[in-house]
PDB file of N, CA and C in Angstrom:
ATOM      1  N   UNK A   1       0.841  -1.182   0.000  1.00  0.00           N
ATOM      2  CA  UNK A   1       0.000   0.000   0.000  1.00  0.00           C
ATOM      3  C   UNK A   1       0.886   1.245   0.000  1.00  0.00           C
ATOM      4  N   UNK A   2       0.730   2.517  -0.854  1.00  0.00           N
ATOM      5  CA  UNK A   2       1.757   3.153  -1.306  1.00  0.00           C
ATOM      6  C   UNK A   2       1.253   4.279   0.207  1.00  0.00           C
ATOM      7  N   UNK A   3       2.466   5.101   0.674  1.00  0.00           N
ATOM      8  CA  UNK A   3       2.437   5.639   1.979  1.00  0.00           C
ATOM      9  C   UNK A   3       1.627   7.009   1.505  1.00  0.00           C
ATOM     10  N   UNK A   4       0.702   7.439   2.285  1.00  0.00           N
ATOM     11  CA  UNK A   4      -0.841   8.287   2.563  1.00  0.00           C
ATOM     12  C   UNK A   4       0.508   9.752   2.321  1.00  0.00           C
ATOM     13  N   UNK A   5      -0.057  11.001   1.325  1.00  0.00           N
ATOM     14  CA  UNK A   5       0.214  11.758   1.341  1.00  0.00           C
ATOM     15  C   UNK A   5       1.920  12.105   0.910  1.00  0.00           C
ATOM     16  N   UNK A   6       3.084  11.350   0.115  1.00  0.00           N
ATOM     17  CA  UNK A   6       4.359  10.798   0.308  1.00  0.00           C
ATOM     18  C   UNK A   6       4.560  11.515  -0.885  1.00  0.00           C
ATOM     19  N   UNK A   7       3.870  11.648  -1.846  1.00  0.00           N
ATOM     20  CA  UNK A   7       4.157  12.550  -3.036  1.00  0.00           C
ATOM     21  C   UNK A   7       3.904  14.218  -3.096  1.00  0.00           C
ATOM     22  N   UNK A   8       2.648  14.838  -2.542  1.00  0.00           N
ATOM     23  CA  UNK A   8       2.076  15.729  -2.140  1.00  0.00           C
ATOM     24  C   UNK A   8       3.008  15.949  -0.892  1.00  0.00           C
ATOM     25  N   UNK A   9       3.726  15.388  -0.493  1.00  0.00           N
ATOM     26  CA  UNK A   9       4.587  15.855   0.263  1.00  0.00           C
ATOM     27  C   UNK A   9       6.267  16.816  -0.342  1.00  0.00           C
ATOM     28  N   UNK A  10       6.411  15.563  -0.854  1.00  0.00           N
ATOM     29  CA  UNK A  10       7.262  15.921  -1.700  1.00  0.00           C
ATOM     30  C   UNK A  10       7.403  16.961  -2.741  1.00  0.00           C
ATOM     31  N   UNK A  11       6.245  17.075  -3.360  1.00  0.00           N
ATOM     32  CA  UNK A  11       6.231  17.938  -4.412  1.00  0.00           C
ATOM     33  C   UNK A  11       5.926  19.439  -2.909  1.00  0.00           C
ATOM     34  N   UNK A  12       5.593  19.594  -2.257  1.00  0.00           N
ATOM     35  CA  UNK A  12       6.160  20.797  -1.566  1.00  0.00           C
ATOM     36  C   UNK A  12       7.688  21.319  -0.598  1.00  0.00           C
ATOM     37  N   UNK A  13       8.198  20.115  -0.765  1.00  0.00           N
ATOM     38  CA  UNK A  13       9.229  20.009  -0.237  1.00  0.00           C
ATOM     39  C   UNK A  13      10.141  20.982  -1.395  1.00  0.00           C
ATOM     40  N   UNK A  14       9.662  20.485  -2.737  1.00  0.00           N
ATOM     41  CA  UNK A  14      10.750  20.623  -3.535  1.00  0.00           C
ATOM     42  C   UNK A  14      10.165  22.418  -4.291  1.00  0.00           C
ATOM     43  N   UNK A  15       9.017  22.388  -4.136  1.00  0.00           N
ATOM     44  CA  UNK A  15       8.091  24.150  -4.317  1.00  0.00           C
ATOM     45  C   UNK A  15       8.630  24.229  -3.063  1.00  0.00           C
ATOM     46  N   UNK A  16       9.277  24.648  -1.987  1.00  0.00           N
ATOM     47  CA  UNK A  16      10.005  25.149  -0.640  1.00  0.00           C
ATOM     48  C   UNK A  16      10.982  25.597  -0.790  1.00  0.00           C
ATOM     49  N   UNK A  17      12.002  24.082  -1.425  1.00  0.00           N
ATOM     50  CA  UNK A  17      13.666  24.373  -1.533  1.00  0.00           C
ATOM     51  C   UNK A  17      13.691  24.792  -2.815  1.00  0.00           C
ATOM     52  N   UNK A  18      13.432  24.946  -3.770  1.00  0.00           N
ATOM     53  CA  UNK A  18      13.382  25.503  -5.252  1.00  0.00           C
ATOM     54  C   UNK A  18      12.729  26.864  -5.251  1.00  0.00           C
ATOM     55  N   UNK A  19      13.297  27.537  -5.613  1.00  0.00           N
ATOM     56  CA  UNK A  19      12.408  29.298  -6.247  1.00  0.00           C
ATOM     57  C   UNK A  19      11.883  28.805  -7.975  1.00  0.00           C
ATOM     58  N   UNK A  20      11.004  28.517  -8.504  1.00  0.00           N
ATOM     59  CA  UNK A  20      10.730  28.254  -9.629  1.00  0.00           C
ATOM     60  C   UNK A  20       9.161  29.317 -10.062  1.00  0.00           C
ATOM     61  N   UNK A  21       9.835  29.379 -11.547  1.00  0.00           N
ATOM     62  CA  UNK A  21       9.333  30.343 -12.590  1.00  0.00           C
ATOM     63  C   UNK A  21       7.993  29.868 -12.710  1.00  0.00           C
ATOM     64  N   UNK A  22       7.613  28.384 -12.338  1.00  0.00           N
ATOM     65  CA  UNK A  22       6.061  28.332 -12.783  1.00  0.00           C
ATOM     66  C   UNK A  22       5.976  27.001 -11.364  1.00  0.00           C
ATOM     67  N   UNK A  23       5.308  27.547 -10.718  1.00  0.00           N
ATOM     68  CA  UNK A  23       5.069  26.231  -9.464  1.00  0.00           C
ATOM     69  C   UNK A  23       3.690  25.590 -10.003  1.00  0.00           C
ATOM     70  N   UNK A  24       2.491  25.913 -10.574  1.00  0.00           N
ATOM     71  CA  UNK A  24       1.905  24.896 -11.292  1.00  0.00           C
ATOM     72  C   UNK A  24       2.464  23.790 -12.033  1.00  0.00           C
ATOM     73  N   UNK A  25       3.713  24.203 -12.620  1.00  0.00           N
ATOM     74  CA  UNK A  25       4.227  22.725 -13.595  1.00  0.00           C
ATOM     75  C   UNK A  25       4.485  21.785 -12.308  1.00  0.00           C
ATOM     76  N   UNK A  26       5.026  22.192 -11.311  1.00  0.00           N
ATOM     77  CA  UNK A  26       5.743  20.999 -10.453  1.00  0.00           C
ATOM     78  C   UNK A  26       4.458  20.899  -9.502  1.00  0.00           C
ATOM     79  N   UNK A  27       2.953  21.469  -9.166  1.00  0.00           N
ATOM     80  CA  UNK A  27       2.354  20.400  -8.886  1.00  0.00           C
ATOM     81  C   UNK A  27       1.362  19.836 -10.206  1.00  0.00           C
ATOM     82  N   UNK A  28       1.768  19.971 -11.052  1.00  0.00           N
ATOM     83  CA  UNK A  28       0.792  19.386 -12.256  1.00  0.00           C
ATOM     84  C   UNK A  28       1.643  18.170 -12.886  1.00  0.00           C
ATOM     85  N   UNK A  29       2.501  18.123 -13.938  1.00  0.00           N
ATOM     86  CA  UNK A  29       3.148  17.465 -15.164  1.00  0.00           C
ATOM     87  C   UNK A  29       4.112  17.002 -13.971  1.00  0.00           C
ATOM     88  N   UNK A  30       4.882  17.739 -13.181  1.00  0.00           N
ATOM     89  CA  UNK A  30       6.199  17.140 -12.517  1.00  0.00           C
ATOM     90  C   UNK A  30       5.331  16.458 -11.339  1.00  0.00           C
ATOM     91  N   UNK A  31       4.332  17.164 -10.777  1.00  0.00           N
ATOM     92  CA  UNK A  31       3.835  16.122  -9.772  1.00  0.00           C
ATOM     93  C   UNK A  31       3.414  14.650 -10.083  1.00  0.00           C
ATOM     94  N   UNK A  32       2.796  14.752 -11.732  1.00  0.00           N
ATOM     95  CA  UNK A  32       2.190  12.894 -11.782  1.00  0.00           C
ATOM     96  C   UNK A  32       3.139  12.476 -12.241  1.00  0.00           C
ATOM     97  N   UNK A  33       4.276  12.626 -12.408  1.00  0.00           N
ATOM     98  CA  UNK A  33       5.757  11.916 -12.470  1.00  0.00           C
ATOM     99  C   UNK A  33       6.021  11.227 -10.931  1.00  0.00           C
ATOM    100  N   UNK A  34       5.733  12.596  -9.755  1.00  0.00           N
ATOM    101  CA  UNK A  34       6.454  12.237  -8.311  1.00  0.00           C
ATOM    102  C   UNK A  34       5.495  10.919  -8.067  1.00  0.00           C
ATOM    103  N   UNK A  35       4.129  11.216  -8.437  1.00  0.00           N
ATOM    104  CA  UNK A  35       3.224  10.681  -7.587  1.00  0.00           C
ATOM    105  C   UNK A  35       3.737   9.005  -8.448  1.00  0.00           C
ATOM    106  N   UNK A  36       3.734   9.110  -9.557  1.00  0.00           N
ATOM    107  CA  UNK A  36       3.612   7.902 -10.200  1.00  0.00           C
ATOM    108  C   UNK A  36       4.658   7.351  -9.594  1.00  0.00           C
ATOM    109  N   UNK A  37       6.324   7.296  -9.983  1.00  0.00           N
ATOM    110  CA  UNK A  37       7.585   7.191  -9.478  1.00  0.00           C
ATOM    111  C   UNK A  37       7.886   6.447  -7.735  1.00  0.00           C
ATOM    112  N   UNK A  38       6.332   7.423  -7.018  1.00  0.00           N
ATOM    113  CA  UNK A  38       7.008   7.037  -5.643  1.00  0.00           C
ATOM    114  C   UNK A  38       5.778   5.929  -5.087  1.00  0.00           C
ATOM    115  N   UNK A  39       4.902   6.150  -5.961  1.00  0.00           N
ATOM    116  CA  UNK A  39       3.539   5.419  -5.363  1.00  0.00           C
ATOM    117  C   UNK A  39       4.657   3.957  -5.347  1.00  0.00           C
ATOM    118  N   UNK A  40       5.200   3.331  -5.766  1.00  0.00           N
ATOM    119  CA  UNK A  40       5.929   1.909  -5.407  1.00  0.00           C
ATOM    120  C   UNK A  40       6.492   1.840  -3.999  1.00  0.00           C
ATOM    121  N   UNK A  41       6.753   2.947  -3.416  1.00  0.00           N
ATOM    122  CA  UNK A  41       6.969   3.288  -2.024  1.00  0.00           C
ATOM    123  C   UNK A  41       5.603   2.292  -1.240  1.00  0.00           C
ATOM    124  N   UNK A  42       6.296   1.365  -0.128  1.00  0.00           N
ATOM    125  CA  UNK A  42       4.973   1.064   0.723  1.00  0.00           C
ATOM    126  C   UNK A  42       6.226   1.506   2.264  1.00  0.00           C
ATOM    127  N   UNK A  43       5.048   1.191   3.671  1.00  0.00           N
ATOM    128  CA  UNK A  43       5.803   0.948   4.436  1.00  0.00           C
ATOM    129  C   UNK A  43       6.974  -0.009   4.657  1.00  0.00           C
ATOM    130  N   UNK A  44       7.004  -1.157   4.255  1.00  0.00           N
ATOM    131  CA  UNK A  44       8.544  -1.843   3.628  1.00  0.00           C
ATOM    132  C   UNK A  44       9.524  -1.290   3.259  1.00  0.00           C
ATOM    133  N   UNK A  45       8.763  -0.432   2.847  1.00  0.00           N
ATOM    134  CA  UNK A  45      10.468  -0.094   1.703  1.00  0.00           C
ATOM    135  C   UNK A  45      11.747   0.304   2.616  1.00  0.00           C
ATOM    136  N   UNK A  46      13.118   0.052   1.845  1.00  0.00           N
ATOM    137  CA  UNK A  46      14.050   0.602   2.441  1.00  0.00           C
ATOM    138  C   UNK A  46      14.492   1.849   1.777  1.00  0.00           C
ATOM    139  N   UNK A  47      16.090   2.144   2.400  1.00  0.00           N
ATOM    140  CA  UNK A  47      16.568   2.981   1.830  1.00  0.00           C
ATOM    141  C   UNK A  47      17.270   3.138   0.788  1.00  0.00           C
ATOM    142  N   UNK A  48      17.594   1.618   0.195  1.00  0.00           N
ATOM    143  CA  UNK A  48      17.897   1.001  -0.999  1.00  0.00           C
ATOM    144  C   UNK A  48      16.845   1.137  -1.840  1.00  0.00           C
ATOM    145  N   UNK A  49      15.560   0.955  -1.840  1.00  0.00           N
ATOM    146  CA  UNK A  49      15.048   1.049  -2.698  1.00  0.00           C
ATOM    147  C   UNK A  49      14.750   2.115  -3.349  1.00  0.00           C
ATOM    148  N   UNK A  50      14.525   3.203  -2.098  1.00  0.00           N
ATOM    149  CA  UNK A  50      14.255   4.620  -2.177  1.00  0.00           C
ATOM    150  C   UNK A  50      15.351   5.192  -3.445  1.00  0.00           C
ATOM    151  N   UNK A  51      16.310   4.787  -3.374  1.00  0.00           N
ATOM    152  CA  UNK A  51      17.678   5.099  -3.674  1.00  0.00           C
ATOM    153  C   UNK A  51      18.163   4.708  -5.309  1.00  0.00           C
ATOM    154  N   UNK A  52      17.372   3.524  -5.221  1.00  0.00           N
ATOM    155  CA  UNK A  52      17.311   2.624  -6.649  1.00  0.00           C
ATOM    156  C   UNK A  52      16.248   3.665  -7.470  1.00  0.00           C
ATOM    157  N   UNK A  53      15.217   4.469  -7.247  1.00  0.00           N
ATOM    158  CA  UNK A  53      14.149   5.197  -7.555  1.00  0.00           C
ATOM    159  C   UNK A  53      14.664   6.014  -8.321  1.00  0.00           C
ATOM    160  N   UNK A  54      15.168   7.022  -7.198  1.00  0.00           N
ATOM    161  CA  UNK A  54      15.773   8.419  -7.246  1.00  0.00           C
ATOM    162  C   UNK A  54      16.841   7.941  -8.182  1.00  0.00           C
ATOM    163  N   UNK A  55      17.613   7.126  -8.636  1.00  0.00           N
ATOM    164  CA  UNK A  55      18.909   6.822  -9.107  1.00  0.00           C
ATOM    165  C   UNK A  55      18.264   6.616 -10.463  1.00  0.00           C
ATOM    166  N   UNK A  56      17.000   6.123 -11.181  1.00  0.00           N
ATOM    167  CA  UNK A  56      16.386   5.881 -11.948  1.00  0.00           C
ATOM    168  C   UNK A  56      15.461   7.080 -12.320  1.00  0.00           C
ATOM    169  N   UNK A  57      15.656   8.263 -12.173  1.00  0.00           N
ATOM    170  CA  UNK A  57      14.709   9.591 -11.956  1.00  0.00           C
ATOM    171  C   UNK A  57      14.710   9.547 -13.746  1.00  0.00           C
ATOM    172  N   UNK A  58      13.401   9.810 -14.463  1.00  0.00           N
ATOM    173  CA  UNK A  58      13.881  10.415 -15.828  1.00  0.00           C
ATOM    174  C   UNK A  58      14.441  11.543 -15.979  1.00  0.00           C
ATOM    175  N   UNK A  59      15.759  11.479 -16.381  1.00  0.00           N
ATOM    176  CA  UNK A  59      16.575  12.746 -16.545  1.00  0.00           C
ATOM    177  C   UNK A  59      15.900  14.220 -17.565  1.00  0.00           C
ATOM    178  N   UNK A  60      15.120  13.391 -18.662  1.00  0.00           N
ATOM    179  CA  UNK A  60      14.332  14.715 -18.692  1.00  0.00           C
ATOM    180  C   UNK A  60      13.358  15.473 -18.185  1.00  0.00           C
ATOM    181  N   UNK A  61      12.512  14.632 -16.914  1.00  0.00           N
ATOM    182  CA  UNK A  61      11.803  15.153 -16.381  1.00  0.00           C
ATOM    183  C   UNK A  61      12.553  16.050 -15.512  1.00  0.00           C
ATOM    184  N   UNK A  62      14.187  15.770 -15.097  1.00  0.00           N
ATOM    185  CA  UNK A  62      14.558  16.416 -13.916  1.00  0.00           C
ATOM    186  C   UNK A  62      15.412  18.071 -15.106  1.00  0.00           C
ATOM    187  N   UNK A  63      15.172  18.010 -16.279  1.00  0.00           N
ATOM    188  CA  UNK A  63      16.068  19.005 -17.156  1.00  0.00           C
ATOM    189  C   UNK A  63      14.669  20.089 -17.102  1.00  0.00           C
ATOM    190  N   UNK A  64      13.533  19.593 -17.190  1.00  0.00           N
ATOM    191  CA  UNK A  64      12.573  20.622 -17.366  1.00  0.00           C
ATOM    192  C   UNK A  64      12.317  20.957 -16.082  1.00  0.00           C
ATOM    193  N   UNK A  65      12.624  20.261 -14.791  1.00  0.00           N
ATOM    194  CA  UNK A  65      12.762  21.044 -13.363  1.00  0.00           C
ATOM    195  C   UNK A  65      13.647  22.038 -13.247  1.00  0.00           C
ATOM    196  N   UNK A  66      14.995  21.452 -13.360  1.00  0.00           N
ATOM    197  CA  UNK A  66      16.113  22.790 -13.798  1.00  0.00           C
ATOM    198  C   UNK A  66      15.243  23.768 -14.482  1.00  0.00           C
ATOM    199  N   UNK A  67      15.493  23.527 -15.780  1.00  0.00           N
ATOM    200  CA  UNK A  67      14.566  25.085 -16.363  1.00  0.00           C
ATOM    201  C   UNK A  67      14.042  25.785 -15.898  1.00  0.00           C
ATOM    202  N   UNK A  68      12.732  24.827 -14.550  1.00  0.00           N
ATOM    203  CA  UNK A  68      12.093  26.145 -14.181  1.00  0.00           C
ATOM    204  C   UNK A  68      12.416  27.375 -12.925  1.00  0.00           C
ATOM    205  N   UNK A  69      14.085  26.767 -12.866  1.00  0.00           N
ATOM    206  CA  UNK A  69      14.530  27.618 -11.589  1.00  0.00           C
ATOM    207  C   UNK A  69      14.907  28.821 -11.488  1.00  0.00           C
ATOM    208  N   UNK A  70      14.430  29.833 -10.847  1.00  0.00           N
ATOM    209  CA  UNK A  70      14.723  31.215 -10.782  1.00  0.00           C
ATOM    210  C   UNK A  70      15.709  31.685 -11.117  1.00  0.00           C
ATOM    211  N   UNK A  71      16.745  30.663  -9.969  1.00  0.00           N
ATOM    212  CA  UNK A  71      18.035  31.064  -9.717  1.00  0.00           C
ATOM    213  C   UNK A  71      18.921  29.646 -10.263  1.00  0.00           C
ATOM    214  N   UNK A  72      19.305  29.569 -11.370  1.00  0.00           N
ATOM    215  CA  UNK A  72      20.174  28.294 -11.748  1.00  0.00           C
ATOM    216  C   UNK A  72      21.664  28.406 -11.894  1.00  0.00           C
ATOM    217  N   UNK A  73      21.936  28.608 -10.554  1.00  0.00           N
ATOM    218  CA  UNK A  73      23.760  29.508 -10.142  1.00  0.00           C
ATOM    219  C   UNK A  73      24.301  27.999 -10.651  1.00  0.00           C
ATOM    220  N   UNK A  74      23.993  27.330 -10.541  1.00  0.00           N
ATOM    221  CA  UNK A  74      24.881  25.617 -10.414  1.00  0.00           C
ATOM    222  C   UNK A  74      24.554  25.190 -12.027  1.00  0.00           C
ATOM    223  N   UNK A  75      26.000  24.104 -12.206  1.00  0.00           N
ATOM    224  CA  UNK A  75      25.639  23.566 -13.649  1.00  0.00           C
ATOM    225  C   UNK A  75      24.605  22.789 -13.719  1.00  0.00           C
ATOM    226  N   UNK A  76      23.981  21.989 -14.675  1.00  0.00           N
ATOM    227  CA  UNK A  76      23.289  20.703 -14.692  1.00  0.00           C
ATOM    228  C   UNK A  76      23.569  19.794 -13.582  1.00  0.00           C
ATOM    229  N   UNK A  77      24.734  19.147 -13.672  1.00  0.00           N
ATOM    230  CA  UNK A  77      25.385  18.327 -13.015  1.00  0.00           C
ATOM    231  C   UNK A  77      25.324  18.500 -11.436  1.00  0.00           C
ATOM    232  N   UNK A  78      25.779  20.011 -10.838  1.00  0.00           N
ATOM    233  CA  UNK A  78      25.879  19.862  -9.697  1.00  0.00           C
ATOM    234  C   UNK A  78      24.525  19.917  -9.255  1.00  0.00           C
ATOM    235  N   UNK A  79      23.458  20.761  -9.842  1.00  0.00           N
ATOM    236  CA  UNK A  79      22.372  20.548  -9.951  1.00  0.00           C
ATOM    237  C   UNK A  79      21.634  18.942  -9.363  1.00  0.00           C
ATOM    238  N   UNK A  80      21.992  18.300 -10.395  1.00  0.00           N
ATOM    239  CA  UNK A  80      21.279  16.664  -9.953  1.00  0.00           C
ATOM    240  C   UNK A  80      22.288  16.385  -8.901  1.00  0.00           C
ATOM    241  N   UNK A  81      23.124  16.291  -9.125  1.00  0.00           N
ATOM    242  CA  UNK A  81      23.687  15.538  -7.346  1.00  0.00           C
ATOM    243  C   UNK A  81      23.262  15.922  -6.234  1.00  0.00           C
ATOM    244  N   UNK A  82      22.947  17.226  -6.360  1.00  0.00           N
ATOM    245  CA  UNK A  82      22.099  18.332  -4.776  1.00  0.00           C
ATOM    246  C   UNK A  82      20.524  17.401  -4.519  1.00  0.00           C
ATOM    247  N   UNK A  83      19.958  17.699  -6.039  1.00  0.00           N
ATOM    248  CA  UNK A  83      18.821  17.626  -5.823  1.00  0.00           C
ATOM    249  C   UNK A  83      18.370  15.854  -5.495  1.00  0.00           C
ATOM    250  N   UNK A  84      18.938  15.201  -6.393  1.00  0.00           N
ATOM    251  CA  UNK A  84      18.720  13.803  -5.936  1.00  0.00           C
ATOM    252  C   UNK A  84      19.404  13.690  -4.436  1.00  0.00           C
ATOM    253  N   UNK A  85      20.632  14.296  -3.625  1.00  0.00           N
ATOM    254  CA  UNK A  85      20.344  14.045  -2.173  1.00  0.00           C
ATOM    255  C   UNK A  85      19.847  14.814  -1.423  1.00  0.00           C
ATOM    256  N   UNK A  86      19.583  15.307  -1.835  1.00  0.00           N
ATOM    257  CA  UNK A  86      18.116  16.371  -0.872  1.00  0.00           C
ATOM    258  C   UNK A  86      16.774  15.733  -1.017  1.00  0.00           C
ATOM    259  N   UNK A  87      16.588  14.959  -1.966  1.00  0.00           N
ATOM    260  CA  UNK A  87      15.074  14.398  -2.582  1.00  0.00           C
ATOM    261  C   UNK A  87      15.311  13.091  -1.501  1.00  0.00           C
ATOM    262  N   UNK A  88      16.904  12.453  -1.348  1.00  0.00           N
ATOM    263  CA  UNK A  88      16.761  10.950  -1.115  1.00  0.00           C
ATOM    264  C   UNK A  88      16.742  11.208   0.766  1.00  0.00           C
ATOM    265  N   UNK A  89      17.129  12.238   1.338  1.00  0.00           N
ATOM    266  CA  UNK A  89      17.401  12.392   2.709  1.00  0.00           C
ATOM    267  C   UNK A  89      15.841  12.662   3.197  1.00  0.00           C
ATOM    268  N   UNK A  90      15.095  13.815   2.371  1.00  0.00           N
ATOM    269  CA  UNK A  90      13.728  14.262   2.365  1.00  0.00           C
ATOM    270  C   UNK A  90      13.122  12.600   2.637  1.00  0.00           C
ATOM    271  N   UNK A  91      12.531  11.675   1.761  1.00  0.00           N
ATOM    272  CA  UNK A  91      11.799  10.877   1.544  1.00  0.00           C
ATOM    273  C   UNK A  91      11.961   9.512   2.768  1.00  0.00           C
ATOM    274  N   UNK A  92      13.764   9.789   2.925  1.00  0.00           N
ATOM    275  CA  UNK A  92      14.108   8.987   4.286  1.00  0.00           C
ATOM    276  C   UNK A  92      13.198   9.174   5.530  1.00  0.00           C
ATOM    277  N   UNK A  93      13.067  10.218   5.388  1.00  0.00           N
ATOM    278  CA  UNK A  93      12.713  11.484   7.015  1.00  0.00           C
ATOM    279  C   UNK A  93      11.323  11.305   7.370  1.00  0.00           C
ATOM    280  N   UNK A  94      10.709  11.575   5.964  1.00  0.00           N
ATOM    281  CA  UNK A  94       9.310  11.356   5.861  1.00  0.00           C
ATOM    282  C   UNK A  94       8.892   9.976   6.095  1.00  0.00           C
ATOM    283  N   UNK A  95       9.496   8.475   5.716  1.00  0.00           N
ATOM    284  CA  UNK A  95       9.204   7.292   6.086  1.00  0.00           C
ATOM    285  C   UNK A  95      10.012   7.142   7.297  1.00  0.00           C
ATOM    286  N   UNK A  96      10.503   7.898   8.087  1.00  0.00           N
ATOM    287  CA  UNK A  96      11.244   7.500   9.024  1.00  0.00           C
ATOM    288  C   UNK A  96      12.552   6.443   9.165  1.00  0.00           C
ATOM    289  N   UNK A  97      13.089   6.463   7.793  1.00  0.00           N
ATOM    290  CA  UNK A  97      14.307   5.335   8.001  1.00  0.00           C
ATOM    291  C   UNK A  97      15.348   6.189   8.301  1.00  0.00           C
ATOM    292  N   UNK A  98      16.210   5.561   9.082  1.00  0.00           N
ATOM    293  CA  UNK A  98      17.567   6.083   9.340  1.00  0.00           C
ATOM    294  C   UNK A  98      18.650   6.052   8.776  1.00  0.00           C
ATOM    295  N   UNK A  99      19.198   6.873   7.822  1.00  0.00           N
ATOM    296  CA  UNK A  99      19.940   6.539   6.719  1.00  0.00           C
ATOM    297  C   UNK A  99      21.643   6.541   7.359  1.00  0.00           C
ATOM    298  N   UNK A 100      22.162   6.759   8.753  1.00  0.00           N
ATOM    299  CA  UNK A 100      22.923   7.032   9.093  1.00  0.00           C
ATOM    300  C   UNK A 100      23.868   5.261   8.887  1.00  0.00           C
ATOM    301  N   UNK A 101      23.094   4.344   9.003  1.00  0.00           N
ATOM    302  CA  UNK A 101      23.650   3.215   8.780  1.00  0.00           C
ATOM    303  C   UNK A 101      24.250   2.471   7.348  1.00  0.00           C
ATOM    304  N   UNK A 102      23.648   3.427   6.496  1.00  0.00           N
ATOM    305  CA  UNK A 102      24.377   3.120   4.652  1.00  0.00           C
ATOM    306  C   UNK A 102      25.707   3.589   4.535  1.00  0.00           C
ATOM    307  N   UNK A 103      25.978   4.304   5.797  1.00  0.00           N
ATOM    308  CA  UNK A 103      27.736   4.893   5.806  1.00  0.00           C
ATOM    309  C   UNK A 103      28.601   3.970   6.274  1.00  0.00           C
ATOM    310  N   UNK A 104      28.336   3.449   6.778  1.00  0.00           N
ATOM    311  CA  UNK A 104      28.896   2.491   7.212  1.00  0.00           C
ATOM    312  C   UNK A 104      29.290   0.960   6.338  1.00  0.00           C
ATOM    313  N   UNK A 105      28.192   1.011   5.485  1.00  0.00           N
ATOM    314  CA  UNK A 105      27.766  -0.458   4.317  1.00  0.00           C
ATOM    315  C   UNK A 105      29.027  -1.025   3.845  1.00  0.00           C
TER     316      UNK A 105
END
C-alpha cells in the first residue's frame, strides 16, 4: 500500500527548496511523475530502494525542473547531485528510516 500523502509531500518540499518560474508545472506534469515514481513506495520499503528510484529519476523530467529555476547559479550536473540528495534524505525522514547506517555499508 503506497504511503498516505508521500508525493504531495514531496512535491512541496521541492516548491520550498526551489524558487521556480512556474510552481503549477511541479504540482501538475512534474507532480504525476512524483506521484507515479514514488507510489511503489509502501511501508517496507528501504533505503535502498528509495535510492534505486531516485537513481532511476527520468533525466528529462529532472532538465525541465532545472529550467524552471529562478536562480540556476549551479551547472546541470551539480544541480542533480544536490537535488537527488536532498530528494533521497527528504523521503528517508518522511518514512522514518535512518539513513545514518548506509555509511557504514
Amino acid at each position: 500500500m503506497p504511503i498516505p500523502d508521500l508525493a504531495i509531500n514531496i512535491i512541496r518540499f521541492l516548491v520550498s527548496t526551489y524558487k521556480l518560474k512556474n510552481e503549477t508545472y511541479a504540482y501538475s506534469e512534474f507532480g504525476k511523475y512524483i506521484r507515479v515514481t514514488f507510489s511503489k513506495l509502501n511501508e517496507k520499503s528501504d533505503a535502498e530502494e528509495i535510492l534505486d528510484l531516485i537513481r532511476n529519476f527520468d533525466e528529462k523530467k529532472l532538465v525541465e525542473f532545472y529550467d524552471l529555476l529562478v536562480y540556476a547559479t549551479k551547472n546541470f550536473k551539480d544541480f542533480l547531485a544536490e537535488f537527488k540528495a536532498k530528494l533521497f534524505c527528504f523521503i528517508c525522514e518522511e518514512m522514518g528510516i535512518d539513513i545514518k547506517y548506509l555509511i557504514n555499508k
